[in-house]
Protein backbone atom coordinates (compact mmCIF):
# COMPACT_ATOMS: atom_id res chain seq x y z
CA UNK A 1 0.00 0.00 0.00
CA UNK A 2 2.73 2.37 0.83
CA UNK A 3 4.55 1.23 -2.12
CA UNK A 4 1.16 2.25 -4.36
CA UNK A 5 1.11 5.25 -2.43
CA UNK A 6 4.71 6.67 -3.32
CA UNK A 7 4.28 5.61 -7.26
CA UNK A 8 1.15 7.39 -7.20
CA UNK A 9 1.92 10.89 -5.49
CA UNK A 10 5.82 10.67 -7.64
CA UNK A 11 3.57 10.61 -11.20
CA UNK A 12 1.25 13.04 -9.94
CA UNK A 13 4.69 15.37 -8.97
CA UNK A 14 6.21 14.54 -12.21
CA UNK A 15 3.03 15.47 -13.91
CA UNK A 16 3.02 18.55 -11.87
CA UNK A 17 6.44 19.22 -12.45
CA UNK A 18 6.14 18.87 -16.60
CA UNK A 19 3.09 20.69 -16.21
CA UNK A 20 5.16 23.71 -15.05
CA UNK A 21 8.30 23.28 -17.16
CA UNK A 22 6.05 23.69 -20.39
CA UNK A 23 4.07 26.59 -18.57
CA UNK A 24 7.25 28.11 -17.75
CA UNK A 25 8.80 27.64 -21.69
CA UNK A 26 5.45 29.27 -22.98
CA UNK A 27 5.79 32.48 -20.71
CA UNK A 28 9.72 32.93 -21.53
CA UNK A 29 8.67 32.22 -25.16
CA UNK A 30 5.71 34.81 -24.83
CA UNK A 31 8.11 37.13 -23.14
CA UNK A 32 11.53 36.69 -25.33
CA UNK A 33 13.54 36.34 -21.90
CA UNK A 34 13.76 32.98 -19.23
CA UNK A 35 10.80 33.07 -16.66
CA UNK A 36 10.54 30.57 -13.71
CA UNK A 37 8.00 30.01 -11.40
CA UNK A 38 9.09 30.01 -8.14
CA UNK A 39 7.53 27.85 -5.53
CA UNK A 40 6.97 31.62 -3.38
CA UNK A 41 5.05 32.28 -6.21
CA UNK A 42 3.07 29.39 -6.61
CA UNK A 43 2.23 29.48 -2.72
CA UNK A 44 1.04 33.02 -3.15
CA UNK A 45 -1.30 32.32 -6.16
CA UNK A 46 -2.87 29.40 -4.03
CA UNK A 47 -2.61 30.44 -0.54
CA UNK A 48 -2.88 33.86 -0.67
CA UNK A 49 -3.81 34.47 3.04
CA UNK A 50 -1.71 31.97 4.34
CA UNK A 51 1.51 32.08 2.25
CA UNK A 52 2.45 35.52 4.15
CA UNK A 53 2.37 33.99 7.82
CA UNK A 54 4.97 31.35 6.65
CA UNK A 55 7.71 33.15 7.51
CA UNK A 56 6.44 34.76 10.87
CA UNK A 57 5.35 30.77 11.49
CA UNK A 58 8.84 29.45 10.46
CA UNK A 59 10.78 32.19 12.66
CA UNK A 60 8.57 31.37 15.77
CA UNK A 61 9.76 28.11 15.97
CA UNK A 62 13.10 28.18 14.79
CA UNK A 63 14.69 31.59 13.69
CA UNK A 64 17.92 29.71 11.80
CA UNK A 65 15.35 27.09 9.67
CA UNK A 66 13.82 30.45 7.07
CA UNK A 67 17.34 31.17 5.95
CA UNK A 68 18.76 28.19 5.81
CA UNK A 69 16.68 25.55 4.42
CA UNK A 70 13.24 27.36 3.52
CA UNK A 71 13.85 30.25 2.03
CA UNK A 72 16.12 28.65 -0.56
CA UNK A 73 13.49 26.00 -1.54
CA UNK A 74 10.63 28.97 -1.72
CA UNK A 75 13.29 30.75 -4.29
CA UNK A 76 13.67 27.38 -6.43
CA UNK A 77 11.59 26.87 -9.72
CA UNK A 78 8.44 24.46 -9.47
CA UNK A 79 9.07 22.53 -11.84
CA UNK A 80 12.67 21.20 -10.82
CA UNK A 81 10.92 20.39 -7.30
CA UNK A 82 7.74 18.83 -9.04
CA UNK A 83 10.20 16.85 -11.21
CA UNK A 84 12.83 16.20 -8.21
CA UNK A 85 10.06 15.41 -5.99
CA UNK A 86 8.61 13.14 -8.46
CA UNK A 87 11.77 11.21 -9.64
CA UNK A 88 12.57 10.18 -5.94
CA UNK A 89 9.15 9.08 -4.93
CA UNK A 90 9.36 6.87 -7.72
CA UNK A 91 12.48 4.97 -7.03
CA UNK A 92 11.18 4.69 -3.09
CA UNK A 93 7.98 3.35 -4.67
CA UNK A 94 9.89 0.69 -6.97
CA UNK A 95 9.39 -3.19 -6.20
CA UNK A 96 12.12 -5.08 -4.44
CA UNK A 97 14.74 -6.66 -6.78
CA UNK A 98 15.17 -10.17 -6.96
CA UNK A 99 18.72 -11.06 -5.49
CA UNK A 100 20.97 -12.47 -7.93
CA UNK A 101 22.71 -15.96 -7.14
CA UNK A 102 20.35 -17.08 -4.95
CA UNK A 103 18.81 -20.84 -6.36
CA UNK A 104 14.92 -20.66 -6.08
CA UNK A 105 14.97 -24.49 -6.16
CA UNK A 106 16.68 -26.72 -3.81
């Protein structure tokens, strides 16, 4: 079930992540210069009300974690997460190999 689980949510990520990469090529086509979406920005367009408490929320608990490990993954571009995300959910969710060398039959 867990295995499921993981293959499941890593192909919805990936899909999430190609999703953005060719949203991403259509605006810096449209706009003749590279755009990314940044996850800050995709928190903001979906959680408007509750995107600008994050850092307040962050700093209450522990003033060191917003600089350094959530404020560079807000700056990084959805679609490298999405696809990131994705990839590694995937290989948790893969089946167990057979070991090699083993005899099946006695």
């Amino acid at each position: 079930m867990i295995r499921f689980l993981s293959r499941f949510l890593g192909l919805v990520f990936l899909a999430g992540g190609f999703v953005g990469l060719v949203y991403d090529g259509a605006r810096s086509i449209a706009n003749n210069a590279v755009r990314l979406t940044s996850v800050s920005d995709l928190l903001f367009t979906l959680f408007k009300d509750k995107a600008s408490a994050l850092e307040g929320n962050v700093e209450a608990v522990a003033p060191w974690l917003w600089q350094i490990l959530v404020l560079p993954l807000t700056l990084a571009p959805v679609a490298l997460i999405g696809l990131g995300l994705g990839a590694i959910l995937l290989w948790l969710g893969q089946p167990a190999r057979e070991p090699i060398g083993f005899l099946s039959r006695p």
